[in-house]
PDB file of N, CA and C in Angstrom:
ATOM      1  N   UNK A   1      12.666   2.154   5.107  1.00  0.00           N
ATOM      2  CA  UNK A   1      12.737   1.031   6.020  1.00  0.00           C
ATOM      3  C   UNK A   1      13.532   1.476   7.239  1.00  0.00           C
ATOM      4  N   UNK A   2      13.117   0.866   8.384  1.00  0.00           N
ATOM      5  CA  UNK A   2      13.807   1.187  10.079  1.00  0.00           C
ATOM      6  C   UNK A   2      13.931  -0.068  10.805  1.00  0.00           C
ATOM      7  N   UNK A   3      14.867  -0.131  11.349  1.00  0.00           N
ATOM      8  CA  UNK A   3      14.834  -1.121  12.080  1.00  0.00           C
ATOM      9  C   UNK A   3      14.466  -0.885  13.419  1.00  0.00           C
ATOM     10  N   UNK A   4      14.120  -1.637  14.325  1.00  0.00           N
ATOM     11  CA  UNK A   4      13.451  -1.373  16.078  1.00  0.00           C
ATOM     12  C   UNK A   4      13.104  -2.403  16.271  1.00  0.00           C
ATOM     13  N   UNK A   5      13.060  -2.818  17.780  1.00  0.00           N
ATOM     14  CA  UNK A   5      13.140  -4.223  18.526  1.00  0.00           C
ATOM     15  C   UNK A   5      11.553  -4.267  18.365  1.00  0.00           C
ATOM     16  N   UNK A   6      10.955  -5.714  17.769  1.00  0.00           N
ATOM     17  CA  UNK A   6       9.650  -5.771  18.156  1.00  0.00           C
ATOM     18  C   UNK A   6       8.862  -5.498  19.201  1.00  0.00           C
ATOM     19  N   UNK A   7       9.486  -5.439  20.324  1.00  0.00           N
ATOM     20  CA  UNK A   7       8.891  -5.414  21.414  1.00  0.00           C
ATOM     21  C   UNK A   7       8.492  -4.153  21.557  1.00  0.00           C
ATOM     22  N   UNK A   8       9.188  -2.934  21.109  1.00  0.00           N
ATOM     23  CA  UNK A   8       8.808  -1.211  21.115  1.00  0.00           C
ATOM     24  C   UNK A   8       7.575  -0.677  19.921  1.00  0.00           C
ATOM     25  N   UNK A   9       7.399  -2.061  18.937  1.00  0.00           N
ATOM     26  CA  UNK A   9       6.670  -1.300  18.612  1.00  0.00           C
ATOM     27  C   UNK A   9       5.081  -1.845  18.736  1.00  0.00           C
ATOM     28  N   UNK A  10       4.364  -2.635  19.180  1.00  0.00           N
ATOM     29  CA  UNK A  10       3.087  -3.037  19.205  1.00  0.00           C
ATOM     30  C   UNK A  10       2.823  -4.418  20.010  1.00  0.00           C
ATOM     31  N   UNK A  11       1.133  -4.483  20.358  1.00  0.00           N
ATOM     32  CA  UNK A  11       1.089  -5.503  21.389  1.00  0.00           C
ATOM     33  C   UNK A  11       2.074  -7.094  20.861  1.00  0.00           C
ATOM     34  N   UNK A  12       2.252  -7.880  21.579  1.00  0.00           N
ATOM     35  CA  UNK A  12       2.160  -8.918  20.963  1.00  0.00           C
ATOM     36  C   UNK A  12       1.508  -9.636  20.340  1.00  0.00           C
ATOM     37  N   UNK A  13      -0.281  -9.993  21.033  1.00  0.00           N
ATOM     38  CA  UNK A  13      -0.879  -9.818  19.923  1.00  0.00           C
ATOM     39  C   UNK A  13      -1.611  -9.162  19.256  1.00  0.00           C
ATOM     40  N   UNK A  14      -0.440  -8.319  18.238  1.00  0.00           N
ATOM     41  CA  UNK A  14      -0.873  -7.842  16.831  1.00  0.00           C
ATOM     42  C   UNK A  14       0.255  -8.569  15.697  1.00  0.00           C
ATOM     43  N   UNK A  15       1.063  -9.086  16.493  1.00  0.00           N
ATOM     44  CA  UNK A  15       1.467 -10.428  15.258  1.00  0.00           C
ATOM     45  C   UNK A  15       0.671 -11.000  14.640  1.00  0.00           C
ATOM     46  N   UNK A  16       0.861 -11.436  13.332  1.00  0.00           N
ATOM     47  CA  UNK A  16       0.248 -12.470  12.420  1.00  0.00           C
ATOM     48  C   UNK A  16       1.497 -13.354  11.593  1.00  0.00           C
ATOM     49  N   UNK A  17       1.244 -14.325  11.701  1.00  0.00           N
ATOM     50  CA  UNK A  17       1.924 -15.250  10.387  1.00  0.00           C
ATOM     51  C   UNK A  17       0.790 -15.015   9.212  1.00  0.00           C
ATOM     52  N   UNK A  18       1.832 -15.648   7.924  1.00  0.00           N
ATOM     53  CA  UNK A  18       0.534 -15.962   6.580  1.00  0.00           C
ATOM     54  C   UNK A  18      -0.277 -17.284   6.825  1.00  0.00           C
ATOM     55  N   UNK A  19      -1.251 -17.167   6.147  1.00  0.00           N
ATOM     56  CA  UNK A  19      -2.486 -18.282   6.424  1.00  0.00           C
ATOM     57  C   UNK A  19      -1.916 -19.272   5.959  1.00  0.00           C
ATOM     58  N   UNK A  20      -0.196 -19.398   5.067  1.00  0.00           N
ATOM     59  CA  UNK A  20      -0.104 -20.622   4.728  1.00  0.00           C
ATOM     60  C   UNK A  20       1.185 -21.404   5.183  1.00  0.00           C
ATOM     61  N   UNK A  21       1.905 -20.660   6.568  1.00  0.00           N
ATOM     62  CA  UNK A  21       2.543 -21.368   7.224  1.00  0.00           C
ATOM     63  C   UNK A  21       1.655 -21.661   8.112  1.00  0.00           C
ATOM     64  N   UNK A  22       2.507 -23.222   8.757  1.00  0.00           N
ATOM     65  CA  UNK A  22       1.848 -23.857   9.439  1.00  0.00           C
ATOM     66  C   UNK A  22       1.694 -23.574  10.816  1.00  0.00           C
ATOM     67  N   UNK A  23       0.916 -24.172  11.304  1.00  0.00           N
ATOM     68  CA  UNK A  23       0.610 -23.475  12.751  1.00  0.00           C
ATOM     69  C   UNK A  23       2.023 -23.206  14.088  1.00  0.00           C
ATOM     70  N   UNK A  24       2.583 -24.216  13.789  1.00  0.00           N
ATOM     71  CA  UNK A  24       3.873 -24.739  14.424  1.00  0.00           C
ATOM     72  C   UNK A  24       5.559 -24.866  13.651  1.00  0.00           C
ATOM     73  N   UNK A  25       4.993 -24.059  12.534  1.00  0.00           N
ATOM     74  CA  UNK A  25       6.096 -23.550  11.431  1.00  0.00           C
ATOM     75  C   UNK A  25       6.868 -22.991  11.877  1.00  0.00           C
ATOM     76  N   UNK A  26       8.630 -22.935  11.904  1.00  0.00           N
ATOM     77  CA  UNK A  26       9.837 -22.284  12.579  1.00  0.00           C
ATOM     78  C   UNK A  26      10.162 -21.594  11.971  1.00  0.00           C
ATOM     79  N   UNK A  27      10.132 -21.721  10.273  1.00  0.00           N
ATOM     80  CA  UNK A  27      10.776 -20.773   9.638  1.00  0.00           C
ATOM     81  C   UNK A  27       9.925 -19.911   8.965  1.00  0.00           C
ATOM     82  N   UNK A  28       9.415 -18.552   9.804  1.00  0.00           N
ATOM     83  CA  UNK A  28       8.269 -17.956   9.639  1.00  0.00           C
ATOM     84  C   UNK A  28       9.002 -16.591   9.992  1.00  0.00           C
ATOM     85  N   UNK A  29       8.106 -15.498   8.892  1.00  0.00           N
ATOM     86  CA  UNK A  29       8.207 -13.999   9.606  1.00  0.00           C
ATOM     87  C   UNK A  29       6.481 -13.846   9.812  1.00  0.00           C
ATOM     88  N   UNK A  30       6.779 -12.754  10.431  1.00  0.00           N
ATOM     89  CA  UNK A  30       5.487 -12.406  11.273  1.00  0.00           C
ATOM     90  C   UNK A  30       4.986 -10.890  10.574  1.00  0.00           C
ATOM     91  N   UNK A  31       4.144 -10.528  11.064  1.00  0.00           N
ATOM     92  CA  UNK A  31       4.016  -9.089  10.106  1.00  0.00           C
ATOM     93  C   UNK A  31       2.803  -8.291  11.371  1.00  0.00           C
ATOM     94  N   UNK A  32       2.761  -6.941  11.740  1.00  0.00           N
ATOM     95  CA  UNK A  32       2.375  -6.380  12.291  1.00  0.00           C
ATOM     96  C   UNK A  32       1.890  -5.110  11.050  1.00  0.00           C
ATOM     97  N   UNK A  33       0.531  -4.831  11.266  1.00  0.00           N
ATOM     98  CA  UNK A  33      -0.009  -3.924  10.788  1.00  0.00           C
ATOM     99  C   UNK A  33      -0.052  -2.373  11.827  1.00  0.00           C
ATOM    100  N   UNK A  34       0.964  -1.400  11.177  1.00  0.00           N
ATOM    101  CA  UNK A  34       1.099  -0.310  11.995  1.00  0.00           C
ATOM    102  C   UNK A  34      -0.045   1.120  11.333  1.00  0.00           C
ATOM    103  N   UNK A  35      -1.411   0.303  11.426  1.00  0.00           N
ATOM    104  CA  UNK A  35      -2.091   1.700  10.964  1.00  0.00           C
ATOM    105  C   UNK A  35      -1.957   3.150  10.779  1.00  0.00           C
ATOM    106  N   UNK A  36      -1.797   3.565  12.801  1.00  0.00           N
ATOM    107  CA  UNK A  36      -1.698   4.850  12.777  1.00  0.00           C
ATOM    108  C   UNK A  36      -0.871   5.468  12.414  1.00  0.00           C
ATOM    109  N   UNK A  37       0.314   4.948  11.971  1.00  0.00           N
ATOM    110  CA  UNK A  37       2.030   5.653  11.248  1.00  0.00           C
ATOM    111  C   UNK A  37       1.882   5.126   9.599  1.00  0.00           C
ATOM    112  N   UNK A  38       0.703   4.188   9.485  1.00  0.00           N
ATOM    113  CA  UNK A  38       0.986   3.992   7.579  1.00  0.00           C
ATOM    114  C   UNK A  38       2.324   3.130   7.348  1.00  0.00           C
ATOM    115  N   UNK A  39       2.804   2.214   8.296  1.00  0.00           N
ATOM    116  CA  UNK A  39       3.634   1.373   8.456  1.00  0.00           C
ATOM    117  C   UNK A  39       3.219  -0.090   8.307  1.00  0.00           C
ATOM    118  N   UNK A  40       4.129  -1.149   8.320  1.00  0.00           N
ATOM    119  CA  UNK A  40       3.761  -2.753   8.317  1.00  0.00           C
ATOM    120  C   UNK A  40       5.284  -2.624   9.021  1.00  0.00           C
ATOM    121  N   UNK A  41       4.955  -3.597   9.947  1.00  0.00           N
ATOM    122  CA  UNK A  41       6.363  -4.207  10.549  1.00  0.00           C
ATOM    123  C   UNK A  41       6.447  -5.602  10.095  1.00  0.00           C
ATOM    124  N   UNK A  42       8.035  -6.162  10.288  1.00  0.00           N
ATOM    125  CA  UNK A  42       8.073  -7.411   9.977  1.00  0.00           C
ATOM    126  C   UNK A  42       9.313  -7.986  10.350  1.00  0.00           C
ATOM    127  N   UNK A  43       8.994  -9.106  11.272  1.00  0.00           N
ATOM    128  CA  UNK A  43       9.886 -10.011  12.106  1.00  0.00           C
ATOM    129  C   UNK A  43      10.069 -11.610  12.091  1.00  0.00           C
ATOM    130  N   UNK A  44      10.911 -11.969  12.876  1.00  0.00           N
ATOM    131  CA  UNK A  44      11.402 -13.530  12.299  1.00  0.00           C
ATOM    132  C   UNK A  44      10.674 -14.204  13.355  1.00  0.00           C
ATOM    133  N   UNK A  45       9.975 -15.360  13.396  1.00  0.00           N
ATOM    134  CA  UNK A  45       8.940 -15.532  14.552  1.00  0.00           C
ATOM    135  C   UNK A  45       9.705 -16.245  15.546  1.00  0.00           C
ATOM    136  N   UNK A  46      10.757 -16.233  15.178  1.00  0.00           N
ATOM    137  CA  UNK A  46      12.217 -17.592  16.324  1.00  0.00           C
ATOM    138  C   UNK A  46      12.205 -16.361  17.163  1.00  0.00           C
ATOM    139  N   UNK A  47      12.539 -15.020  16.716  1.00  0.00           N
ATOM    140  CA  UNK A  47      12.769 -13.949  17.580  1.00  0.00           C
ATOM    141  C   UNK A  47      11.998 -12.966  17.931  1.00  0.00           C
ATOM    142  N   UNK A  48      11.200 -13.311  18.791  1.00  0.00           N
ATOM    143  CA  UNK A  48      10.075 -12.276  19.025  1.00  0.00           C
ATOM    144  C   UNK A  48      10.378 -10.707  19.521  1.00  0.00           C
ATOM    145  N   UNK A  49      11.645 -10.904  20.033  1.00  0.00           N
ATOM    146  CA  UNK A  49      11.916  -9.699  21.377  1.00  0.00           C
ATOM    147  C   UNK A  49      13.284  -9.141  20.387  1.00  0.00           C
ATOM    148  N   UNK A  50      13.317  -9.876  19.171  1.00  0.00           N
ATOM    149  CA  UNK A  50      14.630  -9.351  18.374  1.00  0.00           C
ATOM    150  C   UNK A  50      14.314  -8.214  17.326  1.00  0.00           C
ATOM    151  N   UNK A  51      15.142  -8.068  16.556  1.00  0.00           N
ATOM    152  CA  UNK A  51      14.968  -6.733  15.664  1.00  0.00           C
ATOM    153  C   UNK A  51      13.574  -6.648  14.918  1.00  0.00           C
ATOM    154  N   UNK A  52      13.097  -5.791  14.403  1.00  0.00           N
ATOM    155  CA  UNK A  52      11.804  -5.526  13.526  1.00  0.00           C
ATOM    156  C   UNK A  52      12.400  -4.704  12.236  1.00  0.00           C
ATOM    157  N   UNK A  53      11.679  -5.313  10.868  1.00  0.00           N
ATOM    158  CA  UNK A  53      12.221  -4.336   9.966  1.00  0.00           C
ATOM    159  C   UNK A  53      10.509  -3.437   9.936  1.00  0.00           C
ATOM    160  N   UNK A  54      10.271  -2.010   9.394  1.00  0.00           N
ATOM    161  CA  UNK A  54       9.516  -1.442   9.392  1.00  0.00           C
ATOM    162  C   UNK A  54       9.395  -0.479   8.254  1.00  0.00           C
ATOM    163  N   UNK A  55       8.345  -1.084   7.614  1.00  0.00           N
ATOM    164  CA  UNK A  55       8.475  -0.582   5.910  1.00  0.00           C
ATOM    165  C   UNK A  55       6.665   0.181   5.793  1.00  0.00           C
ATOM    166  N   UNK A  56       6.783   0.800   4.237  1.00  0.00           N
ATOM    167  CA  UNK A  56       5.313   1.828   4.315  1.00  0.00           C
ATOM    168  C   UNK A  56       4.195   1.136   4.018  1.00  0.00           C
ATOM    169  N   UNK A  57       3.489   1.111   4.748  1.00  0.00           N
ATOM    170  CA  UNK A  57       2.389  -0.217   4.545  1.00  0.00           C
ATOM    171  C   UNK A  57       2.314  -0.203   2.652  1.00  0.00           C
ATOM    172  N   UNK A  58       2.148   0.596   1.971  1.00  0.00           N
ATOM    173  CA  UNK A  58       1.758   0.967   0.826  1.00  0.00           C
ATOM    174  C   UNK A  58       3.271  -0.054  -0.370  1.00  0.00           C
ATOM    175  N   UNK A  59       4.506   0.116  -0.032  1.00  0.00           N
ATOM    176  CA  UNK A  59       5.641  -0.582  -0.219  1.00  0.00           C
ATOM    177  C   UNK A  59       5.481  -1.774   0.301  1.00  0.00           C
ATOM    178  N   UNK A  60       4.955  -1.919   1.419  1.00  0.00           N
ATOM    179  CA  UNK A  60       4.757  -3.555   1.651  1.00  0.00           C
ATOM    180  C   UNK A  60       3.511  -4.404   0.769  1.00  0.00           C
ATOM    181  N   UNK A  61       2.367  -3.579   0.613  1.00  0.00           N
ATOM    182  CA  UNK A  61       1.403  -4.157  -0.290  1.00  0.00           C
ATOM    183  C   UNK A  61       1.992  -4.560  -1.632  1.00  0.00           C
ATOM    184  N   UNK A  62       2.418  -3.561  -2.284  1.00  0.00           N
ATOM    185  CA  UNK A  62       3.080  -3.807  -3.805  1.00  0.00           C
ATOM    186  C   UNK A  62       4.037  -5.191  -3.493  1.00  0.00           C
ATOM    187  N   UNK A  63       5.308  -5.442  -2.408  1.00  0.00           N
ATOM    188  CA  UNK A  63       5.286  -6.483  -2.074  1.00  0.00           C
ATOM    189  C   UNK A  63       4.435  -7.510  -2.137  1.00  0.00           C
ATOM    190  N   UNK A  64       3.740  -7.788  -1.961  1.00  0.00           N
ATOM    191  CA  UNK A  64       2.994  -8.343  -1.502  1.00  0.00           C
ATOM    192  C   UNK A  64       2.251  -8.942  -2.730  1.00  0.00           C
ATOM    193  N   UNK A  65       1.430  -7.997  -3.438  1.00  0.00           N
ATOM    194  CA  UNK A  65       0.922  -8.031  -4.798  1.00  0.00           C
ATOM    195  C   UNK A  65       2.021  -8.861  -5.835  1.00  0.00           C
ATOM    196  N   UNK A  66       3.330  -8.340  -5.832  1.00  0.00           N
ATOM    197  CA  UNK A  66       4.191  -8.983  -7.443  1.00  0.00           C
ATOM    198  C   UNK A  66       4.374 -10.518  -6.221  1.00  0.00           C
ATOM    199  N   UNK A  67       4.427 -10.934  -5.227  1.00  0.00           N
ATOM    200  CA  UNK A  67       4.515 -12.420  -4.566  1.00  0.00           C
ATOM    201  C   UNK A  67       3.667 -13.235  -5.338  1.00  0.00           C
ATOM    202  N   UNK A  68       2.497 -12.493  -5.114  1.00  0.00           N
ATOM    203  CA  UNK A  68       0.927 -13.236  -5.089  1.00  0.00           C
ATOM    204  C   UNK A  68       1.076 -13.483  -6.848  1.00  0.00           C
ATOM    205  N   UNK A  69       1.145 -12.692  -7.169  1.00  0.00           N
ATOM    206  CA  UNK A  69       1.482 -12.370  -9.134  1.00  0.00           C
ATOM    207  C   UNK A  69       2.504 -13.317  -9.429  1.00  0.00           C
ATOM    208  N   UNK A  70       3.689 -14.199  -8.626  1.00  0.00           N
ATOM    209  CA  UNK A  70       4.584 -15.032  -9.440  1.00  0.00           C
ATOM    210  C   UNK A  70       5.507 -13.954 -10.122  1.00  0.00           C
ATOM    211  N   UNK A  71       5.932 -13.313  -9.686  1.00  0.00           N
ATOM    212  CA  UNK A  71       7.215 -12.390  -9.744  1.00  0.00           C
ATOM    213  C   UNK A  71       8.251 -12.806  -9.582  1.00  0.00           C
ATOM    214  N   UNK A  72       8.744 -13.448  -8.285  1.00  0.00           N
ATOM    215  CA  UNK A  72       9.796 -13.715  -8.098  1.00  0.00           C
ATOM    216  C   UNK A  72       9.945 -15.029  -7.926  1.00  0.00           C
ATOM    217  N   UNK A  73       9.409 -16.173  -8.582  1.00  0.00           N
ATOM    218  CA  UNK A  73       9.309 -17.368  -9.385  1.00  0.00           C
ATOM    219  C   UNK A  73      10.420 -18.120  -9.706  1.00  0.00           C
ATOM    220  N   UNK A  74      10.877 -18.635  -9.879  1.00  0.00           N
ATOM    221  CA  UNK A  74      12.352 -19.437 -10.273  1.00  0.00           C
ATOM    222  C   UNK A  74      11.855 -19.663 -11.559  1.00  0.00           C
TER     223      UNK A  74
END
């Protein structure tokens, strides 16, 4: 993982929210798909021009996967 200001690393739009915050949702991260480095970025959507965390797309999927799976569940 790296940190870097969103703004250095990709257009603006190549942001995405998830399909299941709402359109006008505040408390949202954003996620940038960094193909050509095999990266995913990921930011707080209040702060567009603020820090980026930047993880291996491949570490972010498995993320991603145990979410979807009810992993981290209460």
């Amino acid at each position: 993982m790296t940190h870097r200001t969103a703004p250095d690393l990709v257009a603006e739009d190549a942001w995405f929210k998830s399909s299941y915050s709402q359109e006008n949702g505040t408390n949202c991260v954003e996620v940038a798909d960094l193909t050509p480095t095999g990266q995913v970025a990921v930011r707080d959507s209040k702060d567009k021009a603020g820090p980026a965390l930047v993880f291996p797309a491949d570490s972010f999927a498995q993320f991603v996967a145990a979410v979807r799976g009810g992993r981290f569940d209460g």
